[in-house]
PDB file of N, CA and C in Angstrom:
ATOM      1  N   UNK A   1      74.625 174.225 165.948  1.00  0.00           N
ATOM      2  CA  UNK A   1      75.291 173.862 164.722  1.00  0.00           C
ATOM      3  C   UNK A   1      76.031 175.054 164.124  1.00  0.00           C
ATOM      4  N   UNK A   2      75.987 175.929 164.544  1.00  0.00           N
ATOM      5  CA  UNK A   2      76.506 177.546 164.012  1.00  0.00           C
ATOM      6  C   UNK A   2      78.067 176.801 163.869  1.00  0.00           C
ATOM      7  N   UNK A   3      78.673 177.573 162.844  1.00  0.00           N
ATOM      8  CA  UNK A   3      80.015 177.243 163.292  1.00  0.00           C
ATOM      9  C   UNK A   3      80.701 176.264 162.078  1.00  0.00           C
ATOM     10  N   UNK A   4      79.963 175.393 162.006  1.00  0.00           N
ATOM     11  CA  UNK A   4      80.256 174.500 161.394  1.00  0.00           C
ATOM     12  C   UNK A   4      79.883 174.332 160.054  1.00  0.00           C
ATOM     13  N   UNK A   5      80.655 174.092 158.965  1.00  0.00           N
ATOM     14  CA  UNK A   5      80.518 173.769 157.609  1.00  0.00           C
ATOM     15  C   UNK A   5      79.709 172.603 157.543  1.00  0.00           C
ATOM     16  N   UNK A   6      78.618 172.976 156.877  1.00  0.00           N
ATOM     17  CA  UNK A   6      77.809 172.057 156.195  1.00  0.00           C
ATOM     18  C   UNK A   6      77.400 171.428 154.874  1.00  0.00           C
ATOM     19  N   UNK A   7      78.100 170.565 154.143  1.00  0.00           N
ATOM     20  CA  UNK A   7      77.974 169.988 153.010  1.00  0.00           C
ATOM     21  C   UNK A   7      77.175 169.074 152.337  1.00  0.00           C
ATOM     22  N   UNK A   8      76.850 168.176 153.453  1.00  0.00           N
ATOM     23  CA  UNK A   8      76.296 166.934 153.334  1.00  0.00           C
ATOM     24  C   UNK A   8      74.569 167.283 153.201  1.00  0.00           C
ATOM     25  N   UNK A   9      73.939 166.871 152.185  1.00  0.00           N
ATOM     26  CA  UNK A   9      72.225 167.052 151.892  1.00  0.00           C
ATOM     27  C   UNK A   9      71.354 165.830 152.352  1.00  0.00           C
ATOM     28  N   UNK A  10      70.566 166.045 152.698  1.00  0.00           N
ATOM     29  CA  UNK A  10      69.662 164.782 152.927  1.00  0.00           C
ATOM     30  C   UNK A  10      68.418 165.416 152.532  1.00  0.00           C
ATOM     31  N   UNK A  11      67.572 164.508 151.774  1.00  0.00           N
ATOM     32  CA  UNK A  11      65.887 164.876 151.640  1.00  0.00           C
ATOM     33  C   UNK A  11      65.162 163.588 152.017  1.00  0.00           C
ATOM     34  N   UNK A  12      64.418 163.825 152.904  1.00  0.00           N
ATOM     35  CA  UNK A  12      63.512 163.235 153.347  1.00  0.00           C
ATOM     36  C   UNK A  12      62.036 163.729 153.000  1.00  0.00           C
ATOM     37  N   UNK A  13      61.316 162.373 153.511  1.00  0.00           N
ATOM     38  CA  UNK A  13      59.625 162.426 152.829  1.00  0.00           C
ATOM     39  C   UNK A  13      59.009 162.269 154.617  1.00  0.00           C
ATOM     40  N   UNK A  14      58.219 163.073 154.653  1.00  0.00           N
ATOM     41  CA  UNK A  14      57.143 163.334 155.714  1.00  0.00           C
ATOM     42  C   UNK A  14      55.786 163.371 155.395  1.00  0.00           C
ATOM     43  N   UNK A  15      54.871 162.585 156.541  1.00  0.00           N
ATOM     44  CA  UNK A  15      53.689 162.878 156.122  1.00  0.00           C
ATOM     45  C   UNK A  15      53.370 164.333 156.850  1.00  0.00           C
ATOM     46  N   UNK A  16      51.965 165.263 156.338  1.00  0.00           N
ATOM     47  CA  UNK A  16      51.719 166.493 156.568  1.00  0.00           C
ATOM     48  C   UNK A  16      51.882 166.596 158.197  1.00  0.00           C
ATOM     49  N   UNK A  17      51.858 165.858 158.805  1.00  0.00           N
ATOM     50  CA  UNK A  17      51.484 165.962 160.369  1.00  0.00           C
ATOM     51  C   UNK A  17      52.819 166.150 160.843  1.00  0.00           C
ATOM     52  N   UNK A  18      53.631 164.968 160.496  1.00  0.00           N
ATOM     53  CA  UNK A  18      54.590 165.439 160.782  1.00  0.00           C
ATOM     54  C   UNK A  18      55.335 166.697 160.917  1.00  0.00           C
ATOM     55  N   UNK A  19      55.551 166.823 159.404  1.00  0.00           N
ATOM     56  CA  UNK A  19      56.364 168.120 159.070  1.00  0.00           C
ATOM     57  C   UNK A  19      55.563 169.490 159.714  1.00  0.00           C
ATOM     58  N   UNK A  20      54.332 169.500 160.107  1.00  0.00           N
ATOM     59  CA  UNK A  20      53.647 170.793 160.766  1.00  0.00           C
ATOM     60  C   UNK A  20      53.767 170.498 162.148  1.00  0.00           C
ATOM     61  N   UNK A  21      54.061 168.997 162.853  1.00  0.00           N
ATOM     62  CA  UNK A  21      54.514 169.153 164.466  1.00  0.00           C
ATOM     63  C   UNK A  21      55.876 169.876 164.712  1.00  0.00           C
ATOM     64  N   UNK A  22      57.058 169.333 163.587  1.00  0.00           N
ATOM     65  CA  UNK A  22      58.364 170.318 162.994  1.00  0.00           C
ATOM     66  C   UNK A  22      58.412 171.315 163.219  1.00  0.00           C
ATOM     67  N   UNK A  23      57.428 172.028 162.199  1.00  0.00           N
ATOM     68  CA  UNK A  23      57.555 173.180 162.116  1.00  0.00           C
ATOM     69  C   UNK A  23      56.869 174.085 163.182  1.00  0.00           C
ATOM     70  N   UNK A  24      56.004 174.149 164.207  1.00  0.00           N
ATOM     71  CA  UNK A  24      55.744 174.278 164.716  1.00  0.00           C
ATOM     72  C   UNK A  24      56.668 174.152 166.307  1.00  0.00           C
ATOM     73  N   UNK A  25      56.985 173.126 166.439  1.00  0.00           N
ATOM     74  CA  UNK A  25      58.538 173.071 167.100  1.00  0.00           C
ATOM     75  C   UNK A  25      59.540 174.447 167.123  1.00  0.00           C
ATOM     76  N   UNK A  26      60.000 174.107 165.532  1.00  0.00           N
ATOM     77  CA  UNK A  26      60.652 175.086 165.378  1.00  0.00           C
ATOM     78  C   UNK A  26      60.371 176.411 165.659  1.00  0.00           C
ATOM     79  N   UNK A  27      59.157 177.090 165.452  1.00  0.00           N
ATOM     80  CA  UNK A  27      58.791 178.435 165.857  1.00  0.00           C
ATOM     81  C   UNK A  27      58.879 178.340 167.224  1.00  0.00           C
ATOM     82  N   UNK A  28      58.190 177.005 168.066  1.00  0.00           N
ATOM     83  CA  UNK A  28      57.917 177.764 169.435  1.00  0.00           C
ATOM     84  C   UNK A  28      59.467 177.795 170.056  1.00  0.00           C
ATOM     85  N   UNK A  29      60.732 177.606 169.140  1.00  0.00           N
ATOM     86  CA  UNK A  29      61.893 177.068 169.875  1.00  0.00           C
ATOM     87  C   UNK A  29      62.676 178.331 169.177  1.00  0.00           C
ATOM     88  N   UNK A  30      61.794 179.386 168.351  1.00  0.00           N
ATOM     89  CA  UNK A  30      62.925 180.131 168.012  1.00  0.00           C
ATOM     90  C   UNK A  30      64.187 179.160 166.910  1.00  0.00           C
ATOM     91  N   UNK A  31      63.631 178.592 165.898  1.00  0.00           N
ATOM     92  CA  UNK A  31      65.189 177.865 165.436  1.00  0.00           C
ATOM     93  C   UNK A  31      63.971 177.199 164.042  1.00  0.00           C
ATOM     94  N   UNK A  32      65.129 176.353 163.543  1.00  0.00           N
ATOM     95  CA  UNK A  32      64.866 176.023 162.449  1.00  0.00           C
ATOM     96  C   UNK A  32      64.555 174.600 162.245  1.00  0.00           C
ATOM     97  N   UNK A  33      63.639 173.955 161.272  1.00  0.00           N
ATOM     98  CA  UNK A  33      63.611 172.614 161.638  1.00  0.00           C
ATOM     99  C   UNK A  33      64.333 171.896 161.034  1.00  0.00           C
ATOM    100  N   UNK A  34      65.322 172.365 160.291  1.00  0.00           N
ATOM    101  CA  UNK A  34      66.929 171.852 159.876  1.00  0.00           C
ATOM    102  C   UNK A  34      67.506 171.678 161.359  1.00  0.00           C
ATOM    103  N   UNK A  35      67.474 172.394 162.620  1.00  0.00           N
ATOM    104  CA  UNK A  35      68.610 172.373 163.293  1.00  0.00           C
ATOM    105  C   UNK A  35      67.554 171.676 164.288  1.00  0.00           C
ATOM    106  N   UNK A  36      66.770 171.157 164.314  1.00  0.00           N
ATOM    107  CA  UNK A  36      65.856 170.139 165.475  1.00  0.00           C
ATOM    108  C   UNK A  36      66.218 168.851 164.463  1.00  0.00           C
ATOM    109  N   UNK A  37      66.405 168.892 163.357  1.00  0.00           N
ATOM    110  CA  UNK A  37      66.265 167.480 162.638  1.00  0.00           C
ATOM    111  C   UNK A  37      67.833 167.025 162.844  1.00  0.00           C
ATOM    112  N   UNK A  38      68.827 168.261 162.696  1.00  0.00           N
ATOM    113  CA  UNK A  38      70.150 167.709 163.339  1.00  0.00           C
ATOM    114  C   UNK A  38      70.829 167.460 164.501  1.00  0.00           C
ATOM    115  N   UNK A  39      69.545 167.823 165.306  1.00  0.00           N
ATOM    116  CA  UNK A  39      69.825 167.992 166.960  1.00  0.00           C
ATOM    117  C   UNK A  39      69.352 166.459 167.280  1.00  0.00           C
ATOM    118  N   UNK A  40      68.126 166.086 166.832  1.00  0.00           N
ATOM    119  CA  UNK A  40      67.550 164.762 166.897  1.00  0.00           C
ATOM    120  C   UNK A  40      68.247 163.873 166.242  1.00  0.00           C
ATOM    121  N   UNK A  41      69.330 163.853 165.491  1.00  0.00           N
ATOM    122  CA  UNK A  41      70.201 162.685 164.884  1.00  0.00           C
ATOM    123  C   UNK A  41      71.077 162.686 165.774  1.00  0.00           C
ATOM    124  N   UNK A  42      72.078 164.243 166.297  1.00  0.00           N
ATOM    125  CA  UNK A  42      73.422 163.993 167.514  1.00  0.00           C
ATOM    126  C   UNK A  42      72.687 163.682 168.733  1.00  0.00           C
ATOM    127  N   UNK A  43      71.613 163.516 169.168  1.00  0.00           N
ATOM    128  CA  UNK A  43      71.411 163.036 169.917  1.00  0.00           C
ATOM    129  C   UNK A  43      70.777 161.474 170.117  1.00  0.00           C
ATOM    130  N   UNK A  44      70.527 160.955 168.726  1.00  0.00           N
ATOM    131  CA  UNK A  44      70.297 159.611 168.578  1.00  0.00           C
ATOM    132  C   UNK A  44      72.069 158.869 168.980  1.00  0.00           C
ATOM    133  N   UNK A  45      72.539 160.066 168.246  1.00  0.00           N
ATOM    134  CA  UNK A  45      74.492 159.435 168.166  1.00  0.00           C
ATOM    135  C   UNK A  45      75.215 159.816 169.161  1.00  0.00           C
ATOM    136  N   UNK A  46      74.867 160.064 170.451  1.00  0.00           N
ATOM    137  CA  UNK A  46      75.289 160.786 171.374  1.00  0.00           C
ATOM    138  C   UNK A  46      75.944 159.550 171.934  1.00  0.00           C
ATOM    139  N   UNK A  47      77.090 159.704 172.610  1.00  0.00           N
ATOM    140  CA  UNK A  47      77.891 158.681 173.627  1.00  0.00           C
ATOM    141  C   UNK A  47      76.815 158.482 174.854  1.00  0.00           C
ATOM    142  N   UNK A  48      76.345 157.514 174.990  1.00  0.00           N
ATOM    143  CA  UNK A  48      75.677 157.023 176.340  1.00  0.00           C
ATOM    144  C   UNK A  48      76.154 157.061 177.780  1.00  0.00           C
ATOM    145  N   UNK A  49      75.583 157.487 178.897  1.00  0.00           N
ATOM    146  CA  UNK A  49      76.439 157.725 179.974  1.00  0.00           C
ATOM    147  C   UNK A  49      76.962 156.257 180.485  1.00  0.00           C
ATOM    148  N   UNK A  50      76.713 155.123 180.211  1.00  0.00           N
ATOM    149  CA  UNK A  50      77.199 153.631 180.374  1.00  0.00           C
ATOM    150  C   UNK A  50      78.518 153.963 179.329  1.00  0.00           C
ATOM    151  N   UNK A  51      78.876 154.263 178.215  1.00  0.00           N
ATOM    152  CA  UNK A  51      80.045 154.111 177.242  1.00  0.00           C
ATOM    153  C   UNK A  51      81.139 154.743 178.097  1.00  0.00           C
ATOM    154  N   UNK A  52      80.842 156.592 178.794  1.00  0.00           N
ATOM    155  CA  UNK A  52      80.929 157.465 179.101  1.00  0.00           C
ATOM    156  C   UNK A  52      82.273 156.848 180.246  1.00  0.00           C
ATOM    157  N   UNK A  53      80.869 156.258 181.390  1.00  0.00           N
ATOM    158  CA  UNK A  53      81.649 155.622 182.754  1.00  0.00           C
ATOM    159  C   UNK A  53      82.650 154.631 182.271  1.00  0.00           C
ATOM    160  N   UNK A  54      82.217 153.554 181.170  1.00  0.00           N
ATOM    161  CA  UNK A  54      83.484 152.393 180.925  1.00  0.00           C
ATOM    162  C   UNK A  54      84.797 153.301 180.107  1.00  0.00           C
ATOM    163  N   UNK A  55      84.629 154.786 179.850  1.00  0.00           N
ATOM    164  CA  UNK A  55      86.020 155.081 179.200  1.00  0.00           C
ATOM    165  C   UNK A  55      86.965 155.572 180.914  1.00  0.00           C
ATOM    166  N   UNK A  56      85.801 156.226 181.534  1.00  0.00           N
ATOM    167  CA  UNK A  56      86.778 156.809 182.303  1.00  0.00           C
ATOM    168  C   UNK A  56      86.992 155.536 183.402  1.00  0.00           C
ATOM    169  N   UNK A  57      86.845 154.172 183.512  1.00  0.00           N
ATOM    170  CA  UNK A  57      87.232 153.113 184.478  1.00  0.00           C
ATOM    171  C   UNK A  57      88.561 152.559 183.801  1.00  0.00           C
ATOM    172  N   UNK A  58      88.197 152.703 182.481  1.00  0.00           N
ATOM    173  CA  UNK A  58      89.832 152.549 181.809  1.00  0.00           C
ATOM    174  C   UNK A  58      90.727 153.181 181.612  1.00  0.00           C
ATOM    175  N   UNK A  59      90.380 154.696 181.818  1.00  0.00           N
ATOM    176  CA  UNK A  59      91.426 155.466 181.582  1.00  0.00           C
ATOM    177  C   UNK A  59      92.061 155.342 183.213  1.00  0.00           C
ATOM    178  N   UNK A  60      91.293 155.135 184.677  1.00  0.00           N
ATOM    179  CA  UNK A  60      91.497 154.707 186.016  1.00  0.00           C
ATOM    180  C   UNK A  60      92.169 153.659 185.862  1.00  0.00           C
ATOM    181  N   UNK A  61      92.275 152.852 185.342  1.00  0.00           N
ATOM    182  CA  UNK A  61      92.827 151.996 185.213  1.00  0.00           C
ATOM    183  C   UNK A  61      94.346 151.636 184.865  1.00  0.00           C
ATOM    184  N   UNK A  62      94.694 152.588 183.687  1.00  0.00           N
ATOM    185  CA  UNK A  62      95.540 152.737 183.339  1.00  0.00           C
ATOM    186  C   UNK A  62      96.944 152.634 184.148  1.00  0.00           C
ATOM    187  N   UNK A  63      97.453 153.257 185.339  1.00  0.00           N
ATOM    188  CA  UNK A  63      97.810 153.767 186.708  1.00  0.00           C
ATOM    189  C   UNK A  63      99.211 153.697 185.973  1.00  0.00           C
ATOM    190  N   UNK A  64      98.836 155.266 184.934  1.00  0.00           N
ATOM    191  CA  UNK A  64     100.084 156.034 184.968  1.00  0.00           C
ATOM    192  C   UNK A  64     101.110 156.584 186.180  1.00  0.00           C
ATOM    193  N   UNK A  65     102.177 156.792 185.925  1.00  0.00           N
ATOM    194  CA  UNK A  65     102.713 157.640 187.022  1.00  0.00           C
ATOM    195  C   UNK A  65     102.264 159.202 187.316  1.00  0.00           C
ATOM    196  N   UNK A  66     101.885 159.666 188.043  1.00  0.00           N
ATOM    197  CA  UNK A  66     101.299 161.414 188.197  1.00  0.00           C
ATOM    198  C   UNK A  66     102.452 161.997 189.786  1.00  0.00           C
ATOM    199  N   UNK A  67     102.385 163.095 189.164  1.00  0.00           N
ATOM    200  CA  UNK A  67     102.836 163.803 190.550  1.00  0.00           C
ATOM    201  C   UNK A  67     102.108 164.641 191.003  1.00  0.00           C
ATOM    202  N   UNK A  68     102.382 165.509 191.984  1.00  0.00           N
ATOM    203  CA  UNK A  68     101.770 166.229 192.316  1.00  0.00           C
ATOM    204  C   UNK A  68     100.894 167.184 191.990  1.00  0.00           C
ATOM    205  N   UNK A  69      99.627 167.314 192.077  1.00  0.00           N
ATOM    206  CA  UNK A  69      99.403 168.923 191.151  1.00  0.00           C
ATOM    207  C   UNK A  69     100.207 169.891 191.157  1.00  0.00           C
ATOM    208  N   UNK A  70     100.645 170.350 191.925  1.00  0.00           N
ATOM    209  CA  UNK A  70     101.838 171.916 190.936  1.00  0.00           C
ATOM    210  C   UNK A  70     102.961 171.114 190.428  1.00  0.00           C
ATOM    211  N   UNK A  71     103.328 169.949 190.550  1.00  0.00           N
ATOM    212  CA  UNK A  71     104.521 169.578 189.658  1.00  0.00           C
ATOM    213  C   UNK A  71     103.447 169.428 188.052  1.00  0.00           C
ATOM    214  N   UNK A  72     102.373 169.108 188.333  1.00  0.00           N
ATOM    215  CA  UNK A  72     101.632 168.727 186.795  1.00  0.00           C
ATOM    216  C   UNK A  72     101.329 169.915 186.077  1.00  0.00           C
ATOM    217  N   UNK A  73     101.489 170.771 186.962  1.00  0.00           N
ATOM    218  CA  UNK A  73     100.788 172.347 186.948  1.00  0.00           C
ATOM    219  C   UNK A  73     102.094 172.838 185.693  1.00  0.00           C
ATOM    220  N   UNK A  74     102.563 173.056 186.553  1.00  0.00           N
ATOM    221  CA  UNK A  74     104.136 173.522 186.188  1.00  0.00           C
ATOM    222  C   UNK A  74     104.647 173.143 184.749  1.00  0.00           C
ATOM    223  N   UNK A  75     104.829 171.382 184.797  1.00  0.00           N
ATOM    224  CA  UNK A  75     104.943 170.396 183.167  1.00  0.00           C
ATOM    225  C   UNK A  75     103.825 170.891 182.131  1.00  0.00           C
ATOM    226  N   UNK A  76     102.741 171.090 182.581  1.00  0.00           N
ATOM    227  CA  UNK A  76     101.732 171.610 181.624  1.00  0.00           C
ATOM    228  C   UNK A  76     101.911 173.347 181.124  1.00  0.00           C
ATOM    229  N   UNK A  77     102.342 173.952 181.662  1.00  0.00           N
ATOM    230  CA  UNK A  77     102.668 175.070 181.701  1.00  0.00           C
ATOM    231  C   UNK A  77     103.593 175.266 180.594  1.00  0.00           C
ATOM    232  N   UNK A  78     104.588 174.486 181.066  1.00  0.00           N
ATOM    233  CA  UNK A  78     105.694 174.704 180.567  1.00  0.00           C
ATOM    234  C   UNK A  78     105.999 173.963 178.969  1.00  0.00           C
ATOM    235  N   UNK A  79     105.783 173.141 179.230  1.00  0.00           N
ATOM    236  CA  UNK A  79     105.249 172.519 177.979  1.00  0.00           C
ATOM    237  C   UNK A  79     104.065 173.336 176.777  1.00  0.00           C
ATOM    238  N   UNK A  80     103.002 173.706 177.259  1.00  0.00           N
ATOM    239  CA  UNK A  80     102.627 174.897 176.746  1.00  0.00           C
ATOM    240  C   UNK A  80     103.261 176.240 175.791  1.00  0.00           C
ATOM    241  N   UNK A  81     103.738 176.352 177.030  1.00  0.00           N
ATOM    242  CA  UNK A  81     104.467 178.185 176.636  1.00  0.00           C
ATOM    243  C   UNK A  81     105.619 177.616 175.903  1.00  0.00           C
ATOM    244  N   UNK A  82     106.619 176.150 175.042  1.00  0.00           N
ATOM    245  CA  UNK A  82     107.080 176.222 174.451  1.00  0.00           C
ATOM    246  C   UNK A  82     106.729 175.771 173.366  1.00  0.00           C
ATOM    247  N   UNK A  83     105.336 175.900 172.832  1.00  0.00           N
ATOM    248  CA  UNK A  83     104.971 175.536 171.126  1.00  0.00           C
ATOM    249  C   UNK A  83     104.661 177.121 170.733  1.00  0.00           C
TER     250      UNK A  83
END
């Protein structure tokens, strides 16, 4: 989570067991149990590898025109180095 602006608060209620399996977590992980409690939500919200495979069968699907790799090489390049 480094990196990133954080605004948004949440308080939650735990019973004692909980919050000492947490915290305990947290020490043996080196980290904080802010960043296991936000690790355990992006990973509740994580894209599923089933979502994952149906984007890239559609993006296969698609059947743009492509050329060659160094002609794509080249367009990407070049396109690049003029912004």
């Amino acid at each position: 989570m480094r990196g990133k602006k954080l605004e948004a608060r949440l308080e939650i209620r735990l019973d004692p067991q909980q919050l000492q399996n947490l915290k305990d977590e947290a020490a043996a992980k080196g980290t904080s149990v802010a960043d296991l409690v936000r690790e355990a939500i992006s990973q509740r919200y994580a894209v599923s590898r089933e979502e994952k495979l149906k984007a890239v069968q559609q993006m296969a699907n698609i059947n743009a025109p492509v050329a060659d790799w160094n002609q794509m090489k080249k367009e990407i390049e070049s396109g690049y180095l003029k912004e």
